[in-house]
N, C-alpha and C. Protein backbone atom coordinates (compact mmCIF):
# COMPACT_ATOMS: atom_id res chain seq x y z
N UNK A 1 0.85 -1.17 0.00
CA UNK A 1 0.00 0.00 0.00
C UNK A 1 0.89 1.23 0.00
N UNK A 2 0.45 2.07 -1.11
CA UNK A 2 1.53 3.11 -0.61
C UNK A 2 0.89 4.19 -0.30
N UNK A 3 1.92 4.98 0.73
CA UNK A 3 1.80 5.89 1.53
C UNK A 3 2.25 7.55 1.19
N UNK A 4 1.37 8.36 1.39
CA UNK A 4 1.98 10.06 0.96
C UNK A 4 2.02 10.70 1.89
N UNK A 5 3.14 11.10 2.58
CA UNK A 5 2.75 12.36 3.43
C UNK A 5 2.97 13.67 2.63
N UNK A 6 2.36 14.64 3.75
CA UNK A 6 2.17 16.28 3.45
C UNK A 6 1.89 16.65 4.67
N UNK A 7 2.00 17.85 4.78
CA UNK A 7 2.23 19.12 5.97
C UNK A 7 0.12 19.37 5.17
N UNK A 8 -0.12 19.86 6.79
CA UNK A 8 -1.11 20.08 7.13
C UNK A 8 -1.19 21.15 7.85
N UNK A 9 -1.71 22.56 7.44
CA UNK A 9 -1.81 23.76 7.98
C UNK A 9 -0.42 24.03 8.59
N UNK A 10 -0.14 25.71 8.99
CA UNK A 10 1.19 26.46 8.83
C UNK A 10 1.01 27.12 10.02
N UNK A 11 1.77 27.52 10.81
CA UNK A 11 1.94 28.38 12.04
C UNK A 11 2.56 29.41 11.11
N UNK A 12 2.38 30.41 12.60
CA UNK A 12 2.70 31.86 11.45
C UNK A 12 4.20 32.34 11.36
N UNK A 13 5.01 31.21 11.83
CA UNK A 13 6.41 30.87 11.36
C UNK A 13 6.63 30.06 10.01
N UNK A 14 5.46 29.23 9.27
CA UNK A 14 5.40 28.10 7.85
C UNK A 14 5.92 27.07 8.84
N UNK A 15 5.98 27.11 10.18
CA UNK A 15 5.92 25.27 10.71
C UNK A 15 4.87 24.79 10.71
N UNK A 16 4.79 23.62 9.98
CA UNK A 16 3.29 22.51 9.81
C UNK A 16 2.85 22.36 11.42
N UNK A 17 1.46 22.39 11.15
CA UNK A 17 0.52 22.28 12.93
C UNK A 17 0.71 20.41 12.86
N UNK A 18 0.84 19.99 11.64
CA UNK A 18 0.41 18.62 11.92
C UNK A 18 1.01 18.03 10.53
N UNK A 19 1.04 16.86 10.08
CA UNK A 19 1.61 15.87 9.03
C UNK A 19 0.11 14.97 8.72
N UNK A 20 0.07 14.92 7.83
CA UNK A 20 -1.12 13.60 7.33
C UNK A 20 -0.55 12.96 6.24
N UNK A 21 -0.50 11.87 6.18
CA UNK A 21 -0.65 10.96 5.11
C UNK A 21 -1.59 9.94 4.12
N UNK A 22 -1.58 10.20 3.75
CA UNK A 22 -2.28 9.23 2.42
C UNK A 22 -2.17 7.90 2.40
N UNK A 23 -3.10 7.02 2.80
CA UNK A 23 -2.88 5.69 3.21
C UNK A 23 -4.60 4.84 2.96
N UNK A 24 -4.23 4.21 1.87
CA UNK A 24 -5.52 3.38 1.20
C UNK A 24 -6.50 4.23 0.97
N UNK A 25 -6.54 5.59 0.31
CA UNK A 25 -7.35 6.73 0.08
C UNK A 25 -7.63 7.68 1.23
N UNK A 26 -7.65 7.67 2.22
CA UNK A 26 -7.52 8.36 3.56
C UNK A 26 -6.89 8.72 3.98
N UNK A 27 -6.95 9.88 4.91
CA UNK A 27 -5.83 11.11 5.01
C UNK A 27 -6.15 10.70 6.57
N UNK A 28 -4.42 10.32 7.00
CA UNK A 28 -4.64 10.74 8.40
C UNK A 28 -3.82 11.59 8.94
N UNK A 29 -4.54 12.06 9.59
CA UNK A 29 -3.89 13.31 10.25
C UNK A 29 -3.11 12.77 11.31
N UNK A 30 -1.44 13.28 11.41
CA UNK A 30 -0.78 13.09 13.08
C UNK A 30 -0.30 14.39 13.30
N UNK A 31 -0.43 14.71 14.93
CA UNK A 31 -0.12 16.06 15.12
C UNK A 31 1.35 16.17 15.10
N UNK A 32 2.19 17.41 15.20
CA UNK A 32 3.31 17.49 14.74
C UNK A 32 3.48 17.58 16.61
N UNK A 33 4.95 17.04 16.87
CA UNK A 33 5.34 16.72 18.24
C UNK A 33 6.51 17.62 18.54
N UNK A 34 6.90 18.29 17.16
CA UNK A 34 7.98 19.60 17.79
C UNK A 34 7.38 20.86 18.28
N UNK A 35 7.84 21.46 18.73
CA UNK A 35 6.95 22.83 19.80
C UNK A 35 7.83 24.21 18.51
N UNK A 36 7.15 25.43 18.24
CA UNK A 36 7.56 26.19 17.52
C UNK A 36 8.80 27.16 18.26
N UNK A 37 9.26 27.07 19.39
CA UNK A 37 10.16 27.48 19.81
C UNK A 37 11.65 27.38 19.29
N UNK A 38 12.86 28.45 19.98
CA UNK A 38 13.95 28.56 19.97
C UNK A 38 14.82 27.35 19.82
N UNK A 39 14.68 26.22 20.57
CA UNK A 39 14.92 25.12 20.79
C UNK A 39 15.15 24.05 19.41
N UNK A 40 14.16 23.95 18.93
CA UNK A 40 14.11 23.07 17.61
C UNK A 40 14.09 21.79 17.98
N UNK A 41 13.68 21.38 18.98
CA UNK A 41 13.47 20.24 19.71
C UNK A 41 12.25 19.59 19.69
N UNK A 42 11.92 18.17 20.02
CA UNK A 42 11.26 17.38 20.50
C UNK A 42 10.66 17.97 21.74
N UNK A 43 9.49 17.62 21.58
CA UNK A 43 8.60 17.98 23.09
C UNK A 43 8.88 17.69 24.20
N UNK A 44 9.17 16.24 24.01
CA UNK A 44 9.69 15.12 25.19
C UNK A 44 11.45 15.77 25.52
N UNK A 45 11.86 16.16 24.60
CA UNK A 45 13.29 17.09 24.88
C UNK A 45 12.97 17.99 25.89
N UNK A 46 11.86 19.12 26.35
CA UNK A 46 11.85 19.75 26.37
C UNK A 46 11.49 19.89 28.07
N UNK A 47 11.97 21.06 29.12
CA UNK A 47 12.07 20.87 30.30
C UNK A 47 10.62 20.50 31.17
N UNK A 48 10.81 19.28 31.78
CA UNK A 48 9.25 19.00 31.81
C UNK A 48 8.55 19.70 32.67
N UNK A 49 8.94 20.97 33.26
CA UNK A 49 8.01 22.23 34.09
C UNK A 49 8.12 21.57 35.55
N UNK A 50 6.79 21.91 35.77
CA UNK A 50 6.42 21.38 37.50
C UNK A 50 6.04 20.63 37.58
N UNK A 51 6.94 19.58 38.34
CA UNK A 51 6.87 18.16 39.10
C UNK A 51 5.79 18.27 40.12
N UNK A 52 5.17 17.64 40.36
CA UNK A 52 4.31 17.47 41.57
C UNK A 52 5.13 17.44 42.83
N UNK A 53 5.14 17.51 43.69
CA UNK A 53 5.36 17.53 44.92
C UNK A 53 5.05 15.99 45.28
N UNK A 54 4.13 15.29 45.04
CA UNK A 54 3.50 13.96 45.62
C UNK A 54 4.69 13.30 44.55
N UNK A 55 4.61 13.39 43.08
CA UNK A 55 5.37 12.74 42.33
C UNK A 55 7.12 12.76 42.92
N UNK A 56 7.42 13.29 43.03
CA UNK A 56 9.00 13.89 43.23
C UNK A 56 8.74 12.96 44.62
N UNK A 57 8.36 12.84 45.95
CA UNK A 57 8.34 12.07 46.67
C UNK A 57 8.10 10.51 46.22
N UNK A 58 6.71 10.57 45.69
CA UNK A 58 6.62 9.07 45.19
C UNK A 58 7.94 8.41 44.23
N UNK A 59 8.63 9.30 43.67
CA UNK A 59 9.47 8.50 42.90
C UNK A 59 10.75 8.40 44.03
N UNK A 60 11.07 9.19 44.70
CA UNK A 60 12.38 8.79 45.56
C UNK A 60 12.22 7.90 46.84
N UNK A 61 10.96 7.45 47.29
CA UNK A 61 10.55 6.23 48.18
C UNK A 61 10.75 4.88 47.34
N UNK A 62 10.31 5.40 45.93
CA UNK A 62 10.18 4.22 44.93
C UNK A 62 11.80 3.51 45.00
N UNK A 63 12.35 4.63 44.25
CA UNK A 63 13.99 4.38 44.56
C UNK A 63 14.87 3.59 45.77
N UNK A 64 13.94 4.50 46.93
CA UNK A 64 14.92 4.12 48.28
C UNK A 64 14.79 2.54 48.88
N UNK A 65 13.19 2.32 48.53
CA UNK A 65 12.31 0.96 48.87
C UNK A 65 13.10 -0.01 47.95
N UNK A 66 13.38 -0.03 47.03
CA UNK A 66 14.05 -0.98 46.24
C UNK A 66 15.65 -0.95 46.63
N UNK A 67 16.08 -0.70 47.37
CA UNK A 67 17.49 -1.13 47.66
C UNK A 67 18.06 -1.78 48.66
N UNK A 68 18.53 -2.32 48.60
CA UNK A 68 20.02 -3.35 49.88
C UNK A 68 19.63 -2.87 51.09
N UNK A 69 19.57 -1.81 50.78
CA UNK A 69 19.78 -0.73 52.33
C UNK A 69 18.59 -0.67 52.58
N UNK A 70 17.00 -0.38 52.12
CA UNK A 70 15.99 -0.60 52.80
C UNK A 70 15.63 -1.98 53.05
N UNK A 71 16.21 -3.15 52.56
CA UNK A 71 15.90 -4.40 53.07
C UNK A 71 16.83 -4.42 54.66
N UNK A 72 18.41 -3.73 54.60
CA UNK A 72 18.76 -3.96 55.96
C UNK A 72 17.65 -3.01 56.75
N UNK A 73 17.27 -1.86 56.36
CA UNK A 73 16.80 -1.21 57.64
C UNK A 73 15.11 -1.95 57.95
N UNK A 74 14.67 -2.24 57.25
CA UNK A 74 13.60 -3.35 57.33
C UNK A 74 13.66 -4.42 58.50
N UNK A 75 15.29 -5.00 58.12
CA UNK A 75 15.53 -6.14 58.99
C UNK A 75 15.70 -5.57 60.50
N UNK A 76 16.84 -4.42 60.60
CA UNK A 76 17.14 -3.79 61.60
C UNK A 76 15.91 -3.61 62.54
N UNK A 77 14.83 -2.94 61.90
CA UNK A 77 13.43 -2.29 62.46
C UNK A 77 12.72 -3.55 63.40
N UNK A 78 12.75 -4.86 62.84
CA UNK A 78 12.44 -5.83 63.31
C UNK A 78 12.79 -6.86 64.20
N UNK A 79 14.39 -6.36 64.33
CA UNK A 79 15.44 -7.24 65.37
C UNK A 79 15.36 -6.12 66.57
N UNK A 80 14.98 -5.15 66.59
CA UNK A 80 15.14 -3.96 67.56
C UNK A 80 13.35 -4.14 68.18
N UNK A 81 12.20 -4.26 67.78
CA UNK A 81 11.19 -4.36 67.85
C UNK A 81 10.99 -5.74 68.30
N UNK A 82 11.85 -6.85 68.14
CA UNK A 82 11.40 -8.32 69.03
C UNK A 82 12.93 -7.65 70.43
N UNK A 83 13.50 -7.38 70.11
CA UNK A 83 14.32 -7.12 71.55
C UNK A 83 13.64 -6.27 72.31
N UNK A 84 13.30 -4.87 72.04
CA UNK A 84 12.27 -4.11 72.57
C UNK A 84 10.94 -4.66 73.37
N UNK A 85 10.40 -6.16 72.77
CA UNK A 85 9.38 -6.84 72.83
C UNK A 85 9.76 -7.53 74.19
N UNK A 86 11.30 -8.12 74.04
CA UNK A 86 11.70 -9.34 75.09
C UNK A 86 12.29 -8.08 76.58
N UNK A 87 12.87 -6.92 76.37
CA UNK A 87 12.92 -6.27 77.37
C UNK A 87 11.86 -5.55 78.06
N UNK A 88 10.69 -5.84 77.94
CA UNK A 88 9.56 -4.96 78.30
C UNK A 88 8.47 -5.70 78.46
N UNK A 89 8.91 -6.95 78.69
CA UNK A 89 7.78 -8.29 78.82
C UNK A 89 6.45 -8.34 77.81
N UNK A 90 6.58 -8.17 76.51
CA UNK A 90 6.35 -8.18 75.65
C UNK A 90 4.37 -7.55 76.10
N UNK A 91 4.54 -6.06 76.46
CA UNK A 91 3.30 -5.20 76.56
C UNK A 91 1.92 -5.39 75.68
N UNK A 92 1.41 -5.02 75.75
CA UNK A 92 -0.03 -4.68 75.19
C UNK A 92 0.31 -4.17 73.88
N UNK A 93 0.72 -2.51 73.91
CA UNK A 93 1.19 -1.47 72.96
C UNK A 93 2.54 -2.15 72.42
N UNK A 94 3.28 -3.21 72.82
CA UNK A 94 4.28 -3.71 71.73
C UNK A 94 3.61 -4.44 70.87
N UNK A 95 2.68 -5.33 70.77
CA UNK A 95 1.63 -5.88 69.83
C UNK A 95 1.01 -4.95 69.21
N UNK A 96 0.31 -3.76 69.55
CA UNK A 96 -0.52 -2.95 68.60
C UNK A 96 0.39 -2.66 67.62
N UNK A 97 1.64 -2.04 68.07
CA UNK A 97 2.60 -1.00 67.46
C UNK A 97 2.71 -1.90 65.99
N UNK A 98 2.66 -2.77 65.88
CA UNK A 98 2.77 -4.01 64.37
C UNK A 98 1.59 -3.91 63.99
N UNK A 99 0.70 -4.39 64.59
CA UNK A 99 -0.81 -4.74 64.34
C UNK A 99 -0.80 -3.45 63.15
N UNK A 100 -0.89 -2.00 64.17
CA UNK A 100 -1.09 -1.29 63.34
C UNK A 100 -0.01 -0.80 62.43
N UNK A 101 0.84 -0.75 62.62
CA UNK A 101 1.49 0.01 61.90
C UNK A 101 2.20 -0.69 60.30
N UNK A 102 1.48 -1.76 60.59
CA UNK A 102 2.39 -2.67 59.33
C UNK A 102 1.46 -2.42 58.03
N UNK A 103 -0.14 -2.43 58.91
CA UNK A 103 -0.80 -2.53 57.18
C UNK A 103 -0.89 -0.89 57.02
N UNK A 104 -0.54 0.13 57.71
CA UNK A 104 -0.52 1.33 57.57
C UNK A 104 0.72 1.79 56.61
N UNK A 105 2.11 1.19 56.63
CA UNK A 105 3.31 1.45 55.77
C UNK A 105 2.56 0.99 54.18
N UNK A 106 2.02 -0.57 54.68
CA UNK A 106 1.90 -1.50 53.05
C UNK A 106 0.72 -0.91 52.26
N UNK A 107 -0.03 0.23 52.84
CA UNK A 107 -0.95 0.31 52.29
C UNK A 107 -0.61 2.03 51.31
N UNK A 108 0.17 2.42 52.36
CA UNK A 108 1.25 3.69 51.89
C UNK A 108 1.87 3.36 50.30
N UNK A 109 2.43 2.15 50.55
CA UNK A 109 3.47 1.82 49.62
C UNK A 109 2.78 1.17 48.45
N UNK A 110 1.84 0.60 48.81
CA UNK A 110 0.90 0.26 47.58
C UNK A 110 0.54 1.37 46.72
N UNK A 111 -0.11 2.54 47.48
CA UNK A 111 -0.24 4.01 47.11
C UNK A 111 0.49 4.31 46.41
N UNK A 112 1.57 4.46 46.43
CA UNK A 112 3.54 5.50 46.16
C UNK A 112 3.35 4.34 45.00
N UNK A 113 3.66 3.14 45.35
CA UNK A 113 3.99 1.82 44.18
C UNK A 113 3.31 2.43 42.43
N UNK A 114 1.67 1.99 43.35
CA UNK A 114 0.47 2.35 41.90
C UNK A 114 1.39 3.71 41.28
N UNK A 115 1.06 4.35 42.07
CA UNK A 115 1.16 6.05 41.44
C UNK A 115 2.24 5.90 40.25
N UNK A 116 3.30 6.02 40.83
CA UNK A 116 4.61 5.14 39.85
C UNK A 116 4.54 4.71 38.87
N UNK A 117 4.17 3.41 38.84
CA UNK A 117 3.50 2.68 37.85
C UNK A 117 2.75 3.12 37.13
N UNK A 118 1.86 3.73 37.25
CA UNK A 118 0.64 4.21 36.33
C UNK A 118 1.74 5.11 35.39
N UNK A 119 2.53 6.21 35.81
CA UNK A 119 2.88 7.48 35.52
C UNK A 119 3.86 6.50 34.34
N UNK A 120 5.09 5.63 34.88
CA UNK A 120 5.91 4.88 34.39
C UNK A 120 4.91 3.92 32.67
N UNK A 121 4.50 3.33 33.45
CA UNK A 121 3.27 2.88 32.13
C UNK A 121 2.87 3.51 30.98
N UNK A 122 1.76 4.60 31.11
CA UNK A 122 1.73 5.51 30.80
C UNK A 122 2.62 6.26 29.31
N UNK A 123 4.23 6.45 30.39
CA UNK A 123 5.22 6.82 29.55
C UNK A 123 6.06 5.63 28.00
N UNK A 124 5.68 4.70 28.88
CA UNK A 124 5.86 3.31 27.81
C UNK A 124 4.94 3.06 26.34
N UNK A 125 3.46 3.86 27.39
CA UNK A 125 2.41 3.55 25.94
C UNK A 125 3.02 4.76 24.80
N UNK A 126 3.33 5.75 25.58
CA UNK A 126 3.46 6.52 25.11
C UNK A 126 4.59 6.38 23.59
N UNK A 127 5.36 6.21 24.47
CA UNK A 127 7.06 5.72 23.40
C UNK A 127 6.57 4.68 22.32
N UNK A 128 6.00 3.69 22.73
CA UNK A 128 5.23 2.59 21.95
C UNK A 128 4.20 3.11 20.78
N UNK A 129 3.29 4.15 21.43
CA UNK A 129 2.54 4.96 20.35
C UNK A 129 3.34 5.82 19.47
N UNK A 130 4.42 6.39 19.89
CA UNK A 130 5.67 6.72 18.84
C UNK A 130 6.36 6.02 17.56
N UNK A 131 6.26 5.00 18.19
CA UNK A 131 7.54 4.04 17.57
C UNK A 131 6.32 3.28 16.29
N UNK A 132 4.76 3.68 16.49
CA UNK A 132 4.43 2.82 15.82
C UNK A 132 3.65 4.11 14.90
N UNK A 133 3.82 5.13 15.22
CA UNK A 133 3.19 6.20 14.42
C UNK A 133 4.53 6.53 13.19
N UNK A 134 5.56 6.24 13.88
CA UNK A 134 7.18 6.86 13.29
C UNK A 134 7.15 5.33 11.42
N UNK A 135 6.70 4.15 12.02
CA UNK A 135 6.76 3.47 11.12
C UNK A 135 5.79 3.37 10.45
N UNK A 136 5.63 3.35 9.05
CA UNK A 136 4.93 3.67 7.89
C UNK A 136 4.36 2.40 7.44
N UNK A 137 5.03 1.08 7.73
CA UNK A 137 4.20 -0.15 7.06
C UNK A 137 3.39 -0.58 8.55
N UNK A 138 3.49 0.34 9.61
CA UNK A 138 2.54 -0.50 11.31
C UNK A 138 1.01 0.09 10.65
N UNK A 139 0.77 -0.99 11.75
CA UNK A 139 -1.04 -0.18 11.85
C UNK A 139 -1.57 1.30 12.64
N UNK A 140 -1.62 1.90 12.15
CA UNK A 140 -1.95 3.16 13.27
C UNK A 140 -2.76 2.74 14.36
N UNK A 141 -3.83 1.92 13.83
CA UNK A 141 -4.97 1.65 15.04
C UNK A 141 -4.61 0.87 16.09
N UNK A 142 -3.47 0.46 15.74
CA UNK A 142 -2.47 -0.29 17.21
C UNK A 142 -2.50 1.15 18.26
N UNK A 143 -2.42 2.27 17.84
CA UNK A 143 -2.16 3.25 18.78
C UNK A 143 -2.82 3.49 20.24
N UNK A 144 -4.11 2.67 19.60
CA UNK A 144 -4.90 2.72 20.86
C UNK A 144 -5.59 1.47 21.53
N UNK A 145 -5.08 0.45 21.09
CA UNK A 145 -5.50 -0.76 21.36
C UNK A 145 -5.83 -1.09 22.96
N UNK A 146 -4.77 -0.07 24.10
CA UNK A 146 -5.09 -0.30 24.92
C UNK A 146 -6.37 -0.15 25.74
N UNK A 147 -7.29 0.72 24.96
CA UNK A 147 -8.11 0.91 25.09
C UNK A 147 -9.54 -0.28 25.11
N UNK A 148 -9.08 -1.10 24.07
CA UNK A 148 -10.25 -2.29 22.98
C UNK A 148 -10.57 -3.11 24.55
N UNK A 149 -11.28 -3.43 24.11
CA UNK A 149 -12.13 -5.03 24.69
C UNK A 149 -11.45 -5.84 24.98
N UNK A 150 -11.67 -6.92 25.98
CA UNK A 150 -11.35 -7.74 26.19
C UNK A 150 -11.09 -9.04 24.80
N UNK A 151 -12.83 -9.17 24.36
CA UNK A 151 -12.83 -9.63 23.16
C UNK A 151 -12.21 -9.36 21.88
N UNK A 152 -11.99 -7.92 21.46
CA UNK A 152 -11.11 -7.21 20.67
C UNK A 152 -9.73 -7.75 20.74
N UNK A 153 -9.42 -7.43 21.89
CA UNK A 153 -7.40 -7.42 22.25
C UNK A 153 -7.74 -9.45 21.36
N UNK A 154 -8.43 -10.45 21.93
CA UNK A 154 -8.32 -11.76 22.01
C UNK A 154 -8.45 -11.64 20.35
N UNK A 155 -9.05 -10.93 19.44
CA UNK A 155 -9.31 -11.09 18.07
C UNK A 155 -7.83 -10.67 17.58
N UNK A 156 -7.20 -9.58 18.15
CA UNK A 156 -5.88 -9.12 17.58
C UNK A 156 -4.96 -9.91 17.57
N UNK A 157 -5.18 -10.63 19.12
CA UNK A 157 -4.26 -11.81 19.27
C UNK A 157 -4.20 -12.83 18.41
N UNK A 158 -5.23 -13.21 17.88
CA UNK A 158 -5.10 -14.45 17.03
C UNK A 158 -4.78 -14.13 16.12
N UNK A 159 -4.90 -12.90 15.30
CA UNK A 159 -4.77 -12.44 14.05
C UNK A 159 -3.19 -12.32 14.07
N UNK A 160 -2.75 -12.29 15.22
CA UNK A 160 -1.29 -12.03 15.04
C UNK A 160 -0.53 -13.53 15.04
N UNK A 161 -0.97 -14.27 15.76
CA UNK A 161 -0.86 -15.94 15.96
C UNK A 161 -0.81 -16.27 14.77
N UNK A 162 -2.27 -15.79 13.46
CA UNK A 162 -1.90 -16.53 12.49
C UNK A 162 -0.63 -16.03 11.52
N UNK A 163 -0.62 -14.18 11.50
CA UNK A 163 -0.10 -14.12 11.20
C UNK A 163 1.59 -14.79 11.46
N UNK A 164 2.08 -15.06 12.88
CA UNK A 164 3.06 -15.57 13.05
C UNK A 164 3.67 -17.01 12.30
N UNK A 165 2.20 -17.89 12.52
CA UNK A 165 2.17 -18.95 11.80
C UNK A 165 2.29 -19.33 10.76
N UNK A 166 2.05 -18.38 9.35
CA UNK A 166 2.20 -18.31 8.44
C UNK A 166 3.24 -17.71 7.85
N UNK A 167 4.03 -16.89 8.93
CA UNK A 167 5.70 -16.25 8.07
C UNK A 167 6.62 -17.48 8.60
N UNK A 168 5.92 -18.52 9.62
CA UNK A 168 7.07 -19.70 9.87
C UNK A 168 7.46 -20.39 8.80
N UNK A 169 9.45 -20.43 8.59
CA UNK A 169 9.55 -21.65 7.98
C UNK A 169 9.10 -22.78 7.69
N UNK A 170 9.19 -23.05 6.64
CA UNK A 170 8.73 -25.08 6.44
C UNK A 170 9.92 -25.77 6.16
N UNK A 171 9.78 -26.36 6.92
CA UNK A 171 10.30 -27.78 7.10
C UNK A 171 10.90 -28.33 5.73
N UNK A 172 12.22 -28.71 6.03
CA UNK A 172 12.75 -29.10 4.19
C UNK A 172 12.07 -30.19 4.59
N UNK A 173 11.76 -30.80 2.76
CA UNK A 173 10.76 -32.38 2.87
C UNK A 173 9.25 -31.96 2.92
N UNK A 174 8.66 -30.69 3.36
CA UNK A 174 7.66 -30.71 3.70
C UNK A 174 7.03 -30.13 2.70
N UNK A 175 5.49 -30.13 2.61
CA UNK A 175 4.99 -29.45 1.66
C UNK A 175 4.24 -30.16 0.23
C-alpha cells in the first residue's frame, strides 16, 4: 500500500501544525510533536516544568524501597522491635505498634507503588505509540489498542498468531 505524506496547515512561522498521510485513500492526520520554539526540539526534549510535589516524593521512596539498604533497615526495624518486645515483657502497645502500623506502611506503599507505575506505564504507551506512528508499514490503530475489549485485544491476538504462523519456515521435505 503506498503511503503520501504532506504538511497540514502552517503556524505563522510556515511550521506545519500537523503531518497527514495518504494511506488506502484516507488522510490521516498526526499532530506534529515539535513545539515552535527557539529550541528546535522534541517535546519530550523539552524541560518537563512542574513536578508534583506527591510525584517527586513518590518516585524517591520508589527508589529508596528498592534497595540493599531498605531491606537492611527493614531487617534492623524488626530485630530492635522483638528485643524491645523481650525487654519490656512483651506489653499490650508492643503488639498494637505491628498490628497497626504494618498494614498502615503496606498500604502507603501500595499508594507510592500504583502512582509510579501508572505514571511509568503511561510513559511506555506513550514511546510505543511513537515508535508505531514513526513506522509507515505498522497499523496506526495499534495506537490505541489499549483501550479495545477484552474480546477485541483476544481477536488481535489471534490475528497475530496466524499471522506468526504463516511467516514460519517449512520444514525441508515438507509441503
Amino acid at each position: 500500500m503506498r503511503t503520501t505524506t504532506a504538511a497540514v496547515g502552517l503556524a505563522a512561522d510556515g511550521a506545519p501544525h500537523a503531518t497527514g498521510r495518504l494511506r488506502g485513500g484516507r488522510l490521516l492526520i498526526v499532530p506534529d510533536m515539535t513545539t515552535p520554539d527557539e529550541s528546535d526540539g522534541h517535546v519530550a526534549e523539552q524541560p518537563r516544568g512542574d513536578t508534583s510535589r506527591f510525584r517527586h516524593v513518590a518516585r524517591l521512596i520508589r527508589s529508596g524501597t528498592g534497595s540493599p539498604t531498605a531491606a537492611l533497615i527493614v531487617f534492623g526495624v524488626m530485630v530492635a522491635w522483638l528485643i524491645l518486645g523481650a525487654l519490656t515483657s512483651y506489653p499490650r502497645w508492643w503488639a498494637l505498634l505491628v498490628t497497626a502500623g504494618v498494614p498502615f506502611v503496606t498500604l502507603l506503599m501500595v499508594v507510592l507503588l500504583q502512582h509510579t507505575q501508572n505514571h511509568d506505564g503511561r510513559a511506555t504507551q506513550l514511546k510505543l505509540d511513537e515508535l508505531i506512528r514513526a513506522t509507515h508499514t505498522a497499523t496506526n490503530r495499534m495506537m490505541t489498542v489499549e483501550d479495545a475489549s477484552r474480546a477485541h485485544l483476544d481477536r488481535i491476538h489471534d490475528d497475530f498468531q496466524a499471522q506468526a504462523e504463516s511467516a514460519k519456515p517449512t520444514a525441508p521435505g515438507s509441503a
